[in-house]
Protein backbone atom coordinates (compact mmCIF):
# COMPACT_ATOMS: atom_id res chain seq x y z
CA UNK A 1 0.00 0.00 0.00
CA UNK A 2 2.82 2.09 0.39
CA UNK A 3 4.51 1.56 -2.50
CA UNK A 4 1.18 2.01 -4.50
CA UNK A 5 1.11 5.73 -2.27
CA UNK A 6 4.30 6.52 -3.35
CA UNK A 7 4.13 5.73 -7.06
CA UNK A 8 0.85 7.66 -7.46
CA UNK A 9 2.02 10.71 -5.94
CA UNK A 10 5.39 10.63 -8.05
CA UNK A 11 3.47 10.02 -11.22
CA UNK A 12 0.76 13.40 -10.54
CA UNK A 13 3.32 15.31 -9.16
CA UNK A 14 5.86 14.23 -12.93
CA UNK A 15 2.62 15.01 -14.94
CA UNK A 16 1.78 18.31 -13.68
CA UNK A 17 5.50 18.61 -13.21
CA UNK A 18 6.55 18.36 -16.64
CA UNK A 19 3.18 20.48 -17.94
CA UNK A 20 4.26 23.45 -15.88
CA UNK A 21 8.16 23.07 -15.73
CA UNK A 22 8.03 22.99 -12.10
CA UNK A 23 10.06 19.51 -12.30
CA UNK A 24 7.80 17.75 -9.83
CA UNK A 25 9.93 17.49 -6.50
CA UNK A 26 8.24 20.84 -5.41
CA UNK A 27 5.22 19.19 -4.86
CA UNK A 28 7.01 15.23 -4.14
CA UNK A 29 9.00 16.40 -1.52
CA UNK A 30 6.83 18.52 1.20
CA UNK A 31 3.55 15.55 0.24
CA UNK A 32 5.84 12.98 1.44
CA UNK A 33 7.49 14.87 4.03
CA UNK A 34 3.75 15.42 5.11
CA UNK A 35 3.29 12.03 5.25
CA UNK A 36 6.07 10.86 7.41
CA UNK A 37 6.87 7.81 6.50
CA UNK A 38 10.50 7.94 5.76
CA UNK A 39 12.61 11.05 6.88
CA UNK A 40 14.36 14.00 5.31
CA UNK A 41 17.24 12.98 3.39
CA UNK A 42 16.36 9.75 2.36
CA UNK A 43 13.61 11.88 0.68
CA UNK A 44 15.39 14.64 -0.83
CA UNK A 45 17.29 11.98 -2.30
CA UNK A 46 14.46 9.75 -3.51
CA UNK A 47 12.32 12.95 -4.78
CA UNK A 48 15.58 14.12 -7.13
CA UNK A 49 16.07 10.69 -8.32
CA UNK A 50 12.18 11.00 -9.79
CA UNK A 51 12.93 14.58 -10.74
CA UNK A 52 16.07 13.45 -12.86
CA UNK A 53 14.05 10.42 -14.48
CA UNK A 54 11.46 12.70 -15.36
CA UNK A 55 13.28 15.49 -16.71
CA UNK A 56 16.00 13.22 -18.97
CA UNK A 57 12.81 11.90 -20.49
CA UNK A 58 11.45 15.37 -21.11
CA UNK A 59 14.66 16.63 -22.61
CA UNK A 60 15.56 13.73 -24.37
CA UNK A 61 12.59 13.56 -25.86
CA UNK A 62 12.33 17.48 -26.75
CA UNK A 63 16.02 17.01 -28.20
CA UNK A 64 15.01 13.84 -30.56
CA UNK A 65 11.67 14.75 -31.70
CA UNK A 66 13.14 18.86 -33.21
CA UNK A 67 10.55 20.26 -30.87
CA UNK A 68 12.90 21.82 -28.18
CA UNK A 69 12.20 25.41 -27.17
CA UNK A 70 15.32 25.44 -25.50
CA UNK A 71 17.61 28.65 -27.20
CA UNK A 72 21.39 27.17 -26.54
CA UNK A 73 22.57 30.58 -26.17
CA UNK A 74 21.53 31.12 -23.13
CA UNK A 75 19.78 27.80 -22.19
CA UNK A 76 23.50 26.28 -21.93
CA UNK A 77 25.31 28.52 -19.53
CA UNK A 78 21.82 28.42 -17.58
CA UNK A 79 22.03 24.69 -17.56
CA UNK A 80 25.83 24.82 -16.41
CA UNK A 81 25.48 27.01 -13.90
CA UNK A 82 22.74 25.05 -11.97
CA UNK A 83 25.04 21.95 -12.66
CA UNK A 84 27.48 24.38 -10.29
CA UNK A 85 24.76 25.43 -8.19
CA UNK A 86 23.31 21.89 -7.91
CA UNK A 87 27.13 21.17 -6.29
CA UNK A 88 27.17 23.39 -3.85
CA UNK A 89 23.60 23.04 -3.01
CA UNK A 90 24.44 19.61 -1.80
CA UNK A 91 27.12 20.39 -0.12
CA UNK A 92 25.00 22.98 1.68
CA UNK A 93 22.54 20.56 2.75
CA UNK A 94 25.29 18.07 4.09
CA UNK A 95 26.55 20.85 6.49
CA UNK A 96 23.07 21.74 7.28
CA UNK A 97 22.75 17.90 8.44
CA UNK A 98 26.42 18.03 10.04
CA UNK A 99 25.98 21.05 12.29
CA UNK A 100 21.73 19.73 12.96
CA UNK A 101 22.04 16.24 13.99
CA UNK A 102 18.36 16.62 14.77
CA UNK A 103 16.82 15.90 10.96
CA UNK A 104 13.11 17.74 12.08
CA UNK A 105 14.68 20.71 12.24
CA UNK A 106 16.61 20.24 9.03
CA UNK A 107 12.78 18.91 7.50
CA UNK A 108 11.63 22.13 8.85
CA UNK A 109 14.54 24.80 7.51
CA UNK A 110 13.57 23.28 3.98
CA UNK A 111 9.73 23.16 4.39
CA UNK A 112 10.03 27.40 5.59
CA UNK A 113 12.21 27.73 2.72
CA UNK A 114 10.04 26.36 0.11
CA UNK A 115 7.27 27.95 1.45
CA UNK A 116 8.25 31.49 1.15
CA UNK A 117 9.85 30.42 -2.11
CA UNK A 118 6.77 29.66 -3.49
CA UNK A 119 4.21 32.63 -1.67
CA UNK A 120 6.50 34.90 -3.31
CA UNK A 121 6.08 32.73 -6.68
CA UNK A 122 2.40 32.79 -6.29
CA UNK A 123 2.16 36.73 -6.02
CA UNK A 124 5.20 37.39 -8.65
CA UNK A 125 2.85 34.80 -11.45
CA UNK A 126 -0.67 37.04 -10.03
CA UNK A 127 0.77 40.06 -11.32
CA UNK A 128 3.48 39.31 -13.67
CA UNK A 129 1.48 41.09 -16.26
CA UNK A 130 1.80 43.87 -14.86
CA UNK A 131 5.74 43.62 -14.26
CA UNK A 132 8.12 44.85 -16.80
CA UNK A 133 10.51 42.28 -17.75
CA UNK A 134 14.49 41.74 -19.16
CA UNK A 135 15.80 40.22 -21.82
CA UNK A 136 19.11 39.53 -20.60
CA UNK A 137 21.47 37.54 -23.21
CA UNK A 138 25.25 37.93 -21.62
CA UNK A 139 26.54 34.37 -20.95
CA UNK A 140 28.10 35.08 -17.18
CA UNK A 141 25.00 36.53 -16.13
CA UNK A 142 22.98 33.42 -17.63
CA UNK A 143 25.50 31.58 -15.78
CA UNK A 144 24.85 33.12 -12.27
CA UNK A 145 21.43 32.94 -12.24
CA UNK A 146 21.47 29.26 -13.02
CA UNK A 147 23.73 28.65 -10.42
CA UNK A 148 21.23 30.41 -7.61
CA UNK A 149 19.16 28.30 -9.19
CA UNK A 150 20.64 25.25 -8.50
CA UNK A 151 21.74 26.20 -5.14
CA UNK A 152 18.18 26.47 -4.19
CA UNK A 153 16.67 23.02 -6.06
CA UNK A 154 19.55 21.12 -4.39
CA UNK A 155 19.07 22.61 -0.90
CA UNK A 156 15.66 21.96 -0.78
CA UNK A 157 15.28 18.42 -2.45
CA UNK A 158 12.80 19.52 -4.81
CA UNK A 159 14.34 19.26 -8.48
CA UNK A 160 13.62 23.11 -9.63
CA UNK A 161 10.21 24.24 -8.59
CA UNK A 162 8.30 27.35 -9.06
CA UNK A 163 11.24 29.84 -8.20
CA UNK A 164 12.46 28.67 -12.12
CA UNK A 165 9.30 29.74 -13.58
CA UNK A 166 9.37 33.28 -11.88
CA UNK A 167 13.39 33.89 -12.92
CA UNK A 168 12.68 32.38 -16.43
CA UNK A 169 9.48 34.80 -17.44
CA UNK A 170 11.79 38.02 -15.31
CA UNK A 171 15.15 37.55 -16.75
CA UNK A 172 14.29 36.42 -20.15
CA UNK A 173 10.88 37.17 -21.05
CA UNK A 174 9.98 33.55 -22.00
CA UNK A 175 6.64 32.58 -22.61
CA UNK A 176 5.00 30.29 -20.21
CA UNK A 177 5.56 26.95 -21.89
CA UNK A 178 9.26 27.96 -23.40
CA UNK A 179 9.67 29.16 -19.60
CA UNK A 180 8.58 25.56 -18.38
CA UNK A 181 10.76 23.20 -21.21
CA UNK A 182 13.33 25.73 -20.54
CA UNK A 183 13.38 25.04 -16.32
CA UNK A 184 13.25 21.28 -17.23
CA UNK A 185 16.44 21.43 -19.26
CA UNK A 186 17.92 23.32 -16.12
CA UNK A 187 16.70 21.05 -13.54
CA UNK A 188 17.73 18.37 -15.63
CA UNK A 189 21.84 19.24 -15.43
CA UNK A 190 21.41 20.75 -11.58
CA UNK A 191 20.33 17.32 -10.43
CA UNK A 192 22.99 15.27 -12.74
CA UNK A 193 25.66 17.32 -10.61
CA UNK A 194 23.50 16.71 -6.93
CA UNK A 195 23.27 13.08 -7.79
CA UNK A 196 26.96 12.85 -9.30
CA UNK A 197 28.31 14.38 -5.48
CA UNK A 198 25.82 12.42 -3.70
CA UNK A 199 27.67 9.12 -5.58
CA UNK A 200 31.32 10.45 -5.34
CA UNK A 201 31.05 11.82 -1.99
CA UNK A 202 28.94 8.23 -0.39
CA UNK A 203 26.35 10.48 0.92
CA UNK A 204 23.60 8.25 -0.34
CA UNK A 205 21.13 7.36 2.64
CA UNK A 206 19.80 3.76 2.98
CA UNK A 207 16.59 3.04 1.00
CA UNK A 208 14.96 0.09 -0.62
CA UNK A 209 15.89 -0.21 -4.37
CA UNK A 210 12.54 -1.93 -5.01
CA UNK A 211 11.27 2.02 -3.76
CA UNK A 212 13.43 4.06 -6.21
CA UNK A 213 12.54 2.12 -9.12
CA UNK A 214 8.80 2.53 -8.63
CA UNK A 215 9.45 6.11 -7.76
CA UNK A 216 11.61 6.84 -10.54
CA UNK A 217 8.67 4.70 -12.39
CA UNK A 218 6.40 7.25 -11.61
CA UNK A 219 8.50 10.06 -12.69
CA UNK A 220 9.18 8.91 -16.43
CA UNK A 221 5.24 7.74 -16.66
CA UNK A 222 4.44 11.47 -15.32
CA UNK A 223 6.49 12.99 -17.72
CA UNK A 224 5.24 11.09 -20.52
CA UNK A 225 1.52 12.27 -19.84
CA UNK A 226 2.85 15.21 -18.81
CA UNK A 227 4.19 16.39 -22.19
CA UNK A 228 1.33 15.20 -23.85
CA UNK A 229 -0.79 17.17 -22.09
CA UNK A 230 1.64 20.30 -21.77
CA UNK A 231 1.06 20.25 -26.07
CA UNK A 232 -2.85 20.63 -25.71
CA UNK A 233 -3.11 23.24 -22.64
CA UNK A 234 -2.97 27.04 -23.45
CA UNK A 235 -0.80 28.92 -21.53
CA UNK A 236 -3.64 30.28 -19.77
CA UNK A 237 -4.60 27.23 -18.03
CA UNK A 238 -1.38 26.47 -17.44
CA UNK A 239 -0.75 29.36 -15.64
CA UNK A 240 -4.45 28.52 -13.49
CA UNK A 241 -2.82 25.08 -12.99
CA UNK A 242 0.61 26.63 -11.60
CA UNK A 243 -1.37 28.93 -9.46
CA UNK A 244 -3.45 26.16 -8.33
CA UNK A 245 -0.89 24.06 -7.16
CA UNK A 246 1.20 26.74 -5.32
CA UNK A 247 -1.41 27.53 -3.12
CA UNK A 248 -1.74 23.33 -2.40
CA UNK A 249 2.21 23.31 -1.70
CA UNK A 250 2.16 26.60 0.55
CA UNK A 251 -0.39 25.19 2.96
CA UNK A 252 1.39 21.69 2.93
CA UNK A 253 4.37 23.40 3.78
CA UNK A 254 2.81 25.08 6.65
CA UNK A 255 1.60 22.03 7.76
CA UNK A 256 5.10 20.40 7.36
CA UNK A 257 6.92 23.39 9.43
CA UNK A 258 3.99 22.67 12.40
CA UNK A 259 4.75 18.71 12.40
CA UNK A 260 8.51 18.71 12.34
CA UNK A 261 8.48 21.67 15.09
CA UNK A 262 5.81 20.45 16.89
């Protein structure tokens, strides 16, 4: 029954991951954190794992088939830098769980974190037609950005999230569904590098195989409907569907920082 829990929520949280470039762990991470069954770093592991089999389909896929939206130009030093970012990121986290032996508190740094991550998402995406926006192009700037980027995905366990979306549409003036292939192909190198240190480093936690296949199951199946779907939406709904499911995450999170401080 678990298992079945686990493979369900993975496979939603791919499909409306890889429709609105959010990646997925943003909303795997603080729903399993909510449920308690395992604790925080085994599932910031397990929830990029699903994020990274999700993604490589997407981009593959996007790569093979001539339909990428992804502009190399500035999609590439974006995509490096969060490969940097997604580095450090972990190393941030293993400090975090050096200095705070107590793994609650850890659970809820990252749950507060996300949370005002995405509230300030959720107002940026209300009025971002209102907001005048860049178009920046220079390659060390791209570069920066993607490393705060991946900084921020690896910290928190969550693969990407919302907070691409918002830098994506500010910085570069994409469009909401170049904004979310775009994030993908981001999230897609930043969690390559977490999973690479993760490996070289032995900072892997102990799971069950039998789990990471079904949840890394989950996240190619998601991704597959996902991007289906993603080519028959209008931005519009998409945008009602991103909105939608920040507002889920926030009060998730808020749950999350009450449990693991209560």
């Amino acid at each position: 029954m678990v298992y079945l829990i686990f493979f369900i929520v993975c496979f939603l949280a791919s499909v409306i991951g890889a429709i609105c470039g959010i990646g997925g762990g943003v909303v795997i991470k603080p729903v399993l954190d909510a449920l308690g069954i395992l604790d925080v770093e085994v599932i910031s592991f397990l929830s990029g794992c699903t994020v990274l089999s999700m993604t490589t389909y997407s981009v593959l896929k996007g790569k093979l088939s001539g339909t990428s939206k992804v502009d190399q130009r500035t999609g590439m030093p974006l995509a490096l830098g969060a490969a940097v970012g997604g580095l450090l990121g972990k190393a941030m986290f293993s400090w975090v769980l050096a200095v705070s032996p107590d793994k609650n508190r850890v659970g809820a740094i990252q749950a507060g974190c996300l949370m005002l991550i995405t509230v300030g998402t959720l107002v940026y995406t209300i009025f971002k037609s209102k907001v005048k926006t860049l178009h920046i192009s220079n390659m060390i700037c791209c570069a920066v950005i993607g490393m705060v980027l991946g900084i921020m995905s690896s910290f928190l366990g969550i693969g990407g999230g919302p907070i691409n979306l918002v830098v994506l549409f500010f910085f570069f003036s994409m469009t909401t569904k170049t904004a979310a292939e775009n994030s993908l192909y981001i999230i897609f190198f930043s969690q390559i590098a977490s999973l690479l240190s993760s490996l070289i480093k032995g900072n892997v936690p102990e799971f069950g195989i039998g789990l990471l296949i079904l949840m890394a199951g989950g996240g190619i199946c998601g991704g597959i409907a996902g991007r289906a779907l993603n080519k028959k939406l209008p931005d519009r709904t998409v945008d009602k569907l991103f909105m939608g499911i920040m507002v889920v995450i926030i009060f998730i999170n808020i749950y999350n920082i009450w449990k693991f401080m209560g």
